[in-house]
N, C-alpha and C. Protein backbone atom coordinates (compact mmCIF):
# COMPACT_ATOMS: atom_id res chain seq x y z
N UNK A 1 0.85 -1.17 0.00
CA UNK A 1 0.00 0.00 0.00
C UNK A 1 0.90 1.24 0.00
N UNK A 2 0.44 2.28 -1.09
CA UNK A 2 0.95 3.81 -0.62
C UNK A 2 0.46 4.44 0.05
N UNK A 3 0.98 5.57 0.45
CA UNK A 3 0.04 6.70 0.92
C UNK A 3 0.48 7.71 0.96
N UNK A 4 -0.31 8.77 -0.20
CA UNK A 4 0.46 10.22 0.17
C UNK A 4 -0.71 10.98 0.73
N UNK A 5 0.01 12.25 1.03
CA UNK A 5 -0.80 13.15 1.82
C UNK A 5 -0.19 14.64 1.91
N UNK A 6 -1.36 15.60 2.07
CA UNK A 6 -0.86 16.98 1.82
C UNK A 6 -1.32 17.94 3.46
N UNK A 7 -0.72 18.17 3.65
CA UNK A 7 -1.33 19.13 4.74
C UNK A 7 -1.68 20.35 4.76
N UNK A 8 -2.73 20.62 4.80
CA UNK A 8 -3.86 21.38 4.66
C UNK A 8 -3.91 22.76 5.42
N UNK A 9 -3.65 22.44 7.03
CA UNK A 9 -3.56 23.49 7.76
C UNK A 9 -4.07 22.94 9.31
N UNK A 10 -3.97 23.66 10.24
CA UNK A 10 -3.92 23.50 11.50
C UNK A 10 -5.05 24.76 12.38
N UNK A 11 -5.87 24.67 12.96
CA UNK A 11 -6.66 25.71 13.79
C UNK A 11 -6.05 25.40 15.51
N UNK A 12 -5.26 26.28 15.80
CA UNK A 12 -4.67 25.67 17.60
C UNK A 12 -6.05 26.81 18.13
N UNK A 13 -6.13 26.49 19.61
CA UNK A 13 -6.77 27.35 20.20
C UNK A 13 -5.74 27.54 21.16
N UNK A 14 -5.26 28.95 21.30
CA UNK A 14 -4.66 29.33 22.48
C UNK A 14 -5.17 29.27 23.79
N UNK A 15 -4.55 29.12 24.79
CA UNK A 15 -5.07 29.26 26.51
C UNK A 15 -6.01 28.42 26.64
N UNK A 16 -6.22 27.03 25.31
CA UNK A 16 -6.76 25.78 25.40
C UNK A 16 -6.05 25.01 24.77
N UNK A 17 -5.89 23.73 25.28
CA UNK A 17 -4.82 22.73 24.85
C UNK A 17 -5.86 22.10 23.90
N UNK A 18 -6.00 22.56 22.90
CA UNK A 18 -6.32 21.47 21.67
C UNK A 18 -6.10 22.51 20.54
N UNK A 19 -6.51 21.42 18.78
CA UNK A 19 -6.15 21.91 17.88
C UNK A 19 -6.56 21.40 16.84
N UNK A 20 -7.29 21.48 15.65
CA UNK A 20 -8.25 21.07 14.26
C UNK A 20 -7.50 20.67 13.58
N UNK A 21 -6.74 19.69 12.53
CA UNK A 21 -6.17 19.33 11.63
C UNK A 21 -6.51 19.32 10.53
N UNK A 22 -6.54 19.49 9.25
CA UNK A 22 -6.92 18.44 8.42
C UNK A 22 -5.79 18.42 7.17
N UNK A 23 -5.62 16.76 6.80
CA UNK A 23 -4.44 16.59 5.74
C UNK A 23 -5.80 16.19 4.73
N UNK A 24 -5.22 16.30 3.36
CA UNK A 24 -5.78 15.09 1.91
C UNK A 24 -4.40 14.17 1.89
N UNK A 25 -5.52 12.78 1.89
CA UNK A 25 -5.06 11.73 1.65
C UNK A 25 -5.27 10.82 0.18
N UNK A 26 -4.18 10.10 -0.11
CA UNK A 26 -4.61 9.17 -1.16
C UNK A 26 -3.89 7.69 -0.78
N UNK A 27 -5.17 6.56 -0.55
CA UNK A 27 -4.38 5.75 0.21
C UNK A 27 -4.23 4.59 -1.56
N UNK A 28 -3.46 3.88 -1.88
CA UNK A 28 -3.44 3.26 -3.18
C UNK A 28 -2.62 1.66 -2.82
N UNK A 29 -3.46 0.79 -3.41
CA UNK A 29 -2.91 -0.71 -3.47
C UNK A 29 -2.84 -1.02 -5.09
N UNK A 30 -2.33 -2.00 -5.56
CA UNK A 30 -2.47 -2.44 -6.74
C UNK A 30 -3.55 -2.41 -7.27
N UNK A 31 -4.83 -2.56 -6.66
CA UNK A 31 -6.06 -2.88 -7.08
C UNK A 31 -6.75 -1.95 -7.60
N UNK A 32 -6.71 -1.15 -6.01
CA UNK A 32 -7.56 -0.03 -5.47
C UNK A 32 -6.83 1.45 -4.99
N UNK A 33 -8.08 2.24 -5.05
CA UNK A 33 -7.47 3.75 -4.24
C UNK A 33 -8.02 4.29 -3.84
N UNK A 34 -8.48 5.00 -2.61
CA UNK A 34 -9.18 5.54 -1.44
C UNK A 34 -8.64 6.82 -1.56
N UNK A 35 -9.72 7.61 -1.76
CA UNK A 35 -9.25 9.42 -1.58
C UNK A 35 -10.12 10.05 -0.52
N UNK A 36 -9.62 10.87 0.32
CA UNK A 36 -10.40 11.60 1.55
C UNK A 36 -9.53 12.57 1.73
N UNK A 37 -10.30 12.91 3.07
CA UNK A 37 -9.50 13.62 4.05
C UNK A 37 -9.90 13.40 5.52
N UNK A 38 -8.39 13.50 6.02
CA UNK A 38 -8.42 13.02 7.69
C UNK A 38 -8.56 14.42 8.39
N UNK A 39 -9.32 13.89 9.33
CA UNK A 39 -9.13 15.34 10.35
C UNK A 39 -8.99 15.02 11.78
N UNK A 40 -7.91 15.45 11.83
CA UNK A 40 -6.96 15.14 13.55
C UNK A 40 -7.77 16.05 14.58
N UNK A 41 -8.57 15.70 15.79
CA UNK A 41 -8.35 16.45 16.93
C UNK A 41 -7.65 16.37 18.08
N UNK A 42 -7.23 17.07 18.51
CA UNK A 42 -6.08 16.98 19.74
C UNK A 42 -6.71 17.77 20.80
N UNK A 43 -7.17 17.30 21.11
CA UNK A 43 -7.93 17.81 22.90
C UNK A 43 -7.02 17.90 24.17
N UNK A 44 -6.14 17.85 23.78
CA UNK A 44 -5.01 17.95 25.43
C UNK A 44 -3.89 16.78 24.82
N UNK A 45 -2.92 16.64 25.67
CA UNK A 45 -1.61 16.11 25.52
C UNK A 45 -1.55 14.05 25.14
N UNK A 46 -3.02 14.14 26.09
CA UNK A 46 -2.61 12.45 25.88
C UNK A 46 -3.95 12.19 25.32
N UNK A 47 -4.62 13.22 24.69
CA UNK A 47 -6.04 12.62 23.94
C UNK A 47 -6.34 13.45 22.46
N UNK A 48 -5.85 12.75 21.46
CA UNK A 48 -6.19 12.90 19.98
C UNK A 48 -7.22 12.06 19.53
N UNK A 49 -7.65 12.06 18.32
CA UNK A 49 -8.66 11.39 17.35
C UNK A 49 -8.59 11.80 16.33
N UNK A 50 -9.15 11.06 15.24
CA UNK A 50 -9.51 11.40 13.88
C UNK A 50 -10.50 11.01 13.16
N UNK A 51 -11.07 11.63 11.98
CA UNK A 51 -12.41 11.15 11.50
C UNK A 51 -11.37 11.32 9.76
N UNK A 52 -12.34 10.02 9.56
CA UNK A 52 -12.21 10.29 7.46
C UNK A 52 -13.20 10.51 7.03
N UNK A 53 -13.10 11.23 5.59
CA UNK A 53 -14.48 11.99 5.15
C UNK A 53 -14.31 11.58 3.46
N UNK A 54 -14.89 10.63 3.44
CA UNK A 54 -14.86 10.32 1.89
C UNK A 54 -14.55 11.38 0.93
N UNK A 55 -14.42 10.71 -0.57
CA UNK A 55 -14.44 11.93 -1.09
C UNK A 55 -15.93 12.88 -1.37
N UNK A 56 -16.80 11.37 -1.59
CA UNK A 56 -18.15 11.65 -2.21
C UNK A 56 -19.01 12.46 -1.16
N UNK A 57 -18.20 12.26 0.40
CA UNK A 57 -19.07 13.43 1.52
C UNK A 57 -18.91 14.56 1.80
N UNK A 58 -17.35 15.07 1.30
CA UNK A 58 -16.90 16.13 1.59
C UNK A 58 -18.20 17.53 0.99
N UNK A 59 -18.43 17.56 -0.18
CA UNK A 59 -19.44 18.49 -0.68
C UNK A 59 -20.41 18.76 0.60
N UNK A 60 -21.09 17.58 0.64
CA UNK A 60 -22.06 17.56 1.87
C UNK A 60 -21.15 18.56 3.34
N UNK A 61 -20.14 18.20 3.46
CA UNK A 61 -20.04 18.52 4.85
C UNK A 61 -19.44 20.11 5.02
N UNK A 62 -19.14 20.17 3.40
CA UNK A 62 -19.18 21.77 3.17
C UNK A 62 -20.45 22.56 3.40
N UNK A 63 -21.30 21.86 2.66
CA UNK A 63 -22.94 22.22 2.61
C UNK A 63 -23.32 22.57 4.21
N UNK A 64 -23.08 21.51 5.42
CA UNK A 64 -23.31 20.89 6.44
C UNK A 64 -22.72 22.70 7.03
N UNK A 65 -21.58 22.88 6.80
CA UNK A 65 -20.81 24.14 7.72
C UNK A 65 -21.42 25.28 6.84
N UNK A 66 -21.47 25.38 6.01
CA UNK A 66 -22.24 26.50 5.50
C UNK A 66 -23.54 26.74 6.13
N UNK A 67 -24.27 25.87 6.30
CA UNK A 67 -25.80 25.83 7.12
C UNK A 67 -25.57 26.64 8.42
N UNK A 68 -24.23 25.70 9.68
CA UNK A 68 -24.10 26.20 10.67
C UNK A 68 -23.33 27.70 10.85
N UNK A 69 -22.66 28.01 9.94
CA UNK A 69 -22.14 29.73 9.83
C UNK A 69 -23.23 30.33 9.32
N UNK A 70 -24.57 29.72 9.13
CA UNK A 70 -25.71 31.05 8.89
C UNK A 70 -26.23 31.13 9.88
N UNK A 71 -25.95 30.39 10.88
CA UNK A 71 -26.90 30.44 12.14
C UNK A 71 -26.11 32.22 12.99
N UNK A 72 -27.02 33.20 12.89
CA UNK A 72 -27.00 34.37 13.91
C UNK A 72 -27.38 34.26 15.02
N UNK A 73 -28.24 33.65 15.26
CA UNK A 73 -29.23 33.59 16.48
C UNK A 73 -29.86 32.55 17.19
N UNK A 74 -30.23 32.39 17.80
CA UNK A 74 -30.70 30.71 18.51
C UNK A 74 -31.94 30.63 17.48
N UNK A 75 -32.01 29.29 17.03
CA UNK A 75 -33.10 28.91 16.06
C UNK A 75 -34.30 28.27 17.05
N UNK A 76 -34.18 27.95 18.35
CA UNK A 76 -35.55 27.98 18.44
C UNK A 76 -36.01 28.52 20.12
N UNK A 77 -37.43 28.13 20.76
CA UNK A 77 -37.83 28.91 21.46
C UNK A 77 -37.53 28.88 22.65
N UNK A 78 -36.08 27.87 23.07
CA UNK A 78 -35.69 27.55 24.32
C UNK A 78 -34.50 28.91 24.45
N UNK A 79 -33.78 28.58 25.86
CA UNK A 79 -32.53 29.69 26.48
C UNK A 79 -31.77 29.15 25.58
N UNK A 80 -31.02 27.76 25.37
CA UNK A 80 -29.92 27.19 24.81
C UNK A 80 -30.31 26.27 23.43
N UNK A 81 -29.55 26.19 22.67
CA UNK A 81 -29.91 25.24 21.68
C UNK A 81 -28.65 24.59 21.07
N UNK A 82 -28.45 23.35 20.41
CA UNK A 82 -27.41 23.05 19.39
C UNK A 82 -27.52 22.42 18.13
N UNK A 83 -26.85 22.90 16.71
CA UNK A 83 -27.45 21.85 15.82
C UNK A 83 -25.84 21.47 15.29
N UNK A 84 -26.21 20.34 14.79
CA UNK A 84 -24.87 19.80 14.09
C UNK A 84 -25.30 18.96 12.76
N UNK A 85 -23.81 18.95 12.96
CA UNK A 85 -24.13 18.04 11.21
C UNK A 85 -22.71 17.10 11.46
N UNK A 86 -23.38 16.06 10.97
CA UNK A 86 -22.12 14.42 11.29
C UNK A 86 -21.93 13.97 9.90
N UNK A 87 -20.74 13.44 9.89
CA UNK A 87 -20.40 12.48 8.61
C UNK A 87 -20.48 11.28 9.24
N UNK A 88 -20.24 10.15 8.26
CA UNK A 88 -20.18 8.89 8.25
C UNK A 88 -18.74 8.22 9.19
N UNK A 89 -17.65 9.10 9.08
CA UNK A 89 -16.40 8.78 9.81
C UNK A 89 -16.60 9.69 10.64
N UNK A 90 -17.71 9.79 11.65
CA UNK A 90 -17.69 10.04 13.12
C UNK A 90 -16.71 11.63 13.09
N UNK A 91 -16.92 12.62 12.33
CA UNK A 91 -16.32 14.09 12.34
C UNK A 91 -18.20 14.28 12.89
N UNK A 92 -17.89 14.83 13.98
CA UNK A 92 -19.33 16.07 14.49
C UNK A 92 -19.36 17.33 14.66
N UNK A 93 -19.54 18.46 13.54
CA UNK A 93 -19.80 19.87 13.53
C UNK A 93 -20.81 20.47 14.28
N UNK A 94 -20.66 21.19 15.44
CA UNK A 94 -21.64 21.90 16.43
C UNK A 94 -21.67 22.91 16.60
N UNK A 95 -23.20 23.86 16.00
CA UNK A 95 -23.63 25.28 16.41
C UNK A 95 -23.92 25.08 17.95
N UNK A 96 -23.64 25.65 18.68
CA UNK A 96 -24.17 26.17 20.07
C UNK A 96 -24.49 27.60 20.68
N UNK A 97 -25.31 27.70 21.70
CA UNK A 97 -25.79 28.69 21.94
C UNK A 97 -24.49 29.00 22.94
N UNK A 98 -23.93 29.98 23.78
CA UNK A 98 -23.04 30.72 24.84
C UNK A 98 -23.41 31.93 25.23
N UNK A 99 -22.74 32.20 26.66
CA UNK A 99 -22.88 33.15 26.81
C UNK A 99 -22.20 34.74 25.89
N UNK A 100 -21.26 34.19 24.99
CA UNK A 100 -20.92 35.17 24.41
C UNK A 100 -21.04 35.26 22.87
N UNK A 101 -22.69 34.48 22.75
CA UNK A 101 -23.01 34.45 21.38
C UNK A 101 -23.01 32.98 20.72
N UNK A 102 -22.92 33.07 19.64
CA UNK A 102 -22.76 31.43 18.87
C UNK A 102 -21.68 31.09 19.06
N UNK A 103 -21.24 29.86 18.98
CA UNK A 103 -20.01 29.25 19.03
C UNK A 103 -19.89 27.85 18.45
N UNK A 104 -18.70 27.66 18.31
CA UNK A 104 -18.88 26.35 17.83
C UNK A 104 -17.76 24.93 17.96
N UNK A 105 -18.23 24.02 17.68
CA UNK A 105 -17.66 22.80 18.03
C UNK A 105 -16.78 21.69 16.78
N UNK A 106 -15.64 21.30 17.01
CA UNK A 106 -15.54 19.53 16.24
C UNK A 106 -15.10 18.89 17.13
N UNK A 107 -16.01 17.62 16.73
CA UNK A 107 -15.37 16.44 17.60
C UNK A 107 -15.12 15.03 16.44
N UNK A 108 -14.10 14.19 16.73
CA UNK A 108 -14.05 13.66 16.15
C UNK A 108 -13.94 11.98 16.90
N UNK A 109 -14.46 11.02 16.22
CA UNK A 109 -13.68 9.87 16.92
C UNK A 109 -15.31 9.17 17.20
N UNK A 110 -15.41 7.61 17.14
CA UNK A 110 -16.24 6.84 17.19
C UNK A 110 -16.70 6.37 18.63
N UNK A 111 -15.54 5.36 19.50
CA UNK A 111 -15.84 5.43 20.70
C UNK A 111 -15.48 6.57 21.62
N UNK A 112 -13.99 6.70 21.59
CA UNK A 112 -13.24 7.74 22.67
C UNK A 112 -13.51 8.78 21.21
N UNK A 113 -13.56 9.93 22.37
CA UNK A 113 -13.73 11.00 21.20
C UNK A 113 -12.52 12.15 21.52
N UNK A 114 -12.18 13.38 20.98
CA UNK A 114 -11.82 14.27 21.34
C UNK A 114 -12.42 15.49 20.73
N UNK A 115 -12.77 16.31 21.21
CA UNK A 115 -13.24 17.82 20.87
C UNK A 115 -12.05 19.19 21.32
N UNK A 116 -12.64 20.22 19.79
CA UNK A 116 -11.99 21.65 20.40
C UNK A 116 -13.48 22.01 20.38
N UNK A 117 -13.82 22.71 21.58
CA UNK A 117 -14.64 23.90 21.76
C UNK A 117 -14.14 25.17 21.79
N UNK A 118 -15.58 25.79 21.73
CA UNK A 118 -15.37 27.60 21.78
C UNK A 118 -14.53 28.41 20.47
N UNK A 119 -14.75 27.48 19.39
CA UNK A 119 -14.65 28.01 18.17
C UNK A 119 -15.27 29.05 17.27
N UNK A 120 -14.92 30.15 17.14
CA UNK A 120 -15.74 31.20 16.44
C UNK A 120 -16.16 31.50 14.86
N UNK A 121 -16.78 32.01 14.55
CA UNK A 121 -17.01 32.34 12.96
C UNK A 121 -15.68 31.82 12.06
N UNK A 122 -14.65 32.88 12.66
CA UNK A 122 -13.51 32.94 12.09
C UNK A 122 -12.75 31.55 11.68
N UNK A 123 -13.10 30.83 13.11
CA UNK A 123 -11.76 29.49 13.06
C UNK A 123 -12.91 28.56 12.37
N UNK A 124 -14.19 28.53 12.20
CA UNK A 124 -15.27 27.62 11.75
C UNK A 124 -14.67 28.09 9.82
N UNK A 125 -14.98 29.76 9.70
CA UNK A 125 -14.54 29.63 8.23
C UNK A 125 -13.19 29.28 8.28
N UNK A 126 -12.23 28.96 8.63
CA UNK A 126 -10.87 28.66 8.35
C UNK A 126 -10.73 27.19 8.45
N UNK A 127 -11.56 26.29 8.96
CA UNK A 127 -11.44 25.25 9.14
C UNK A 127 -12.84 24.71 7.46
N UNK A 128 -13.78 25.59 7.34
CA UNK A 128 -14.41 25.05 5.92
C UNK A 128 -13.01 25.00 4.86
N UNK A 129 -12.43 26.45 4.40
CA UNK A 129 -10.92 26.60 3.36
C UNK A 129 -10.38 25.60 4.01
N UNK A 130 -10.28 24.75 4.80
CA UNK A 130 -9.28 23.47 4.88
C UNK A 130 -9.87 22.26 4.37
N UNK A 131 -11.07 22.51 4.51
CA UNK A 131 -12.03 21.47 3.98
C UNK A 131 -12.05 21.94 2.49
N UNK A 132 -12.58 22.40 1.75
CA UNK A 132 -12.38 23.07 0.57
C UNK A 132 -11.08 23.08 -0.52
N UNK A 133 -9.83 23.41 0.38
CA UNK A 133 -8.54 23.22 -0.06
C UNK A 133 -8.57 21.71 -0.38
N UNK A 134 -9.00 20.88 0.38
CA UNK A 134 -8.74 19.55 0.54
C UNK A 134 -9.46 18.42 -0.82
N UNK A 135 -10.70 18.61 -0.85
CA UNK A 135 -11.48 18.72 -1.85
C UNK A 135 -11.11 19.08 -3.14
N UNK A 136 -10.49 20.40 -3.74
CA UNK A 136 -10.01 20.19 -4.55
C UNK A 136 -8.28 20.03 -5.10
N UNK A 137 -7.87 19.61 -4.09
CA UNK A 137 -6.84 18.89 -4.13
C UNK A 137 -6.96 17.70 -4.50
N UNK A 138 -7.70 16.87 -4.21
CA UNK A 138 -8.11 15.43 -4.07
C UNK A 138 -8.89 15.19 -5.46
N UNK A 139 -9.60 16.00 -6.34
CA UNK A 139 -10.15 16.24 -7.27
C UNK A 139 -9.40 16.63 -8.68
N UNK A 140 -8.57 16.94 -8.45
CA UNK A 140 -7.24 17.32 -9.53
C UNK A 140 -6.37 16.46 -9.72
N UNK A 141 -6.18 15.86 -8.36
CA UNK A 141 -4.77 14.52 -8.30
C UNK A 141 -4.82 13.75 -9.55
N UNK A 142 -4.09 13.98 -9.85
CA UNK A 142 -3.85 12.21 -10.74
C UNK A 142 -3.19 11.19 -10.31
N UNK A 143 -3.05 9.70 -10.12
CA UNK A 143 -2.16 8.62 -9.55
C UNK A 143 -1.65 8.92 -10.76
N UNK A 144 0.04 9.21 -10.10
CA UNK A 144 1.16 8.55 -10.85
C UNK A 144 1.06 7.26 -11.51
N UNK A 145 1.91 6.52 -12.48
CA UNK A 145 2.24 5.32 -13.15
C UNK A 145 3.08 5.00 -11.83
């Protein structure tokens, strides 16, 4: 098996020990070839995770963060609310309500999980352009001979 991979970019949160990853991958056997992208979370020193995101889901999970960066305001009639949007490799995108406005969430990982919270507009759009970058990276590739 090969495997190459490009790295994409990194979201750290300062004065919190975690940090967003995401590389494009191309995993290739004689047969076969698997294209995605991984996305690393690092929640503190001894707890990481990762989720893969097909190629055929990535659109969707662009779609998915675009939905949650339109959210201004709590969408419904309670104090608190949250909506998300999940892929198939266990990546979970979360609008939440706070005290200092919207905010937002990734977590990644099936059983043990890890999350960065308290993510803003800013690091939510910087983390879609990683998703995006990734996408059409993965879309252009050609396998070498």
């Amino acid at each position: 098996m090969t495997m190459g991979y490009d790295e994409l970019g990194q979201i750290r949160k300062f004065g919190v020990s975690g940090s967003v990853s995401v590389d494009a991958r191309e995993f290739a056997t004689a047969s076969d070839t698997v294209r995605g992208l991984v996305v690393t979370i690092v929640e503190g020193q001894y707890r990481d995770e990762r989720a893969f995101i097909d190629m055929d889901e990535i659109a969707d999970l662009v779609a998915g963060i675009d939905v949650l960066l339109g959210i201004k305001q709590n969408p419904t009639g309670f104090k608190n609310f949250e909506r998300r949007y999940q892929t198939r490799g266990e990546l979970r995108v979360t609008a939440y309500s706070s005290d200092v406005g919207i905010r937002f969430a990734i977590r990644a990982g099936r059983v043990l999980t890890a999350s960065v919270l308290t993510l803003t507009d800013g690091d939510l759009q910087k983390f879609r352009s990683m998703i995006v970058a990734g996408q059409e990276k993965l879309s252009t590739h050609v396998k070498a001979p």
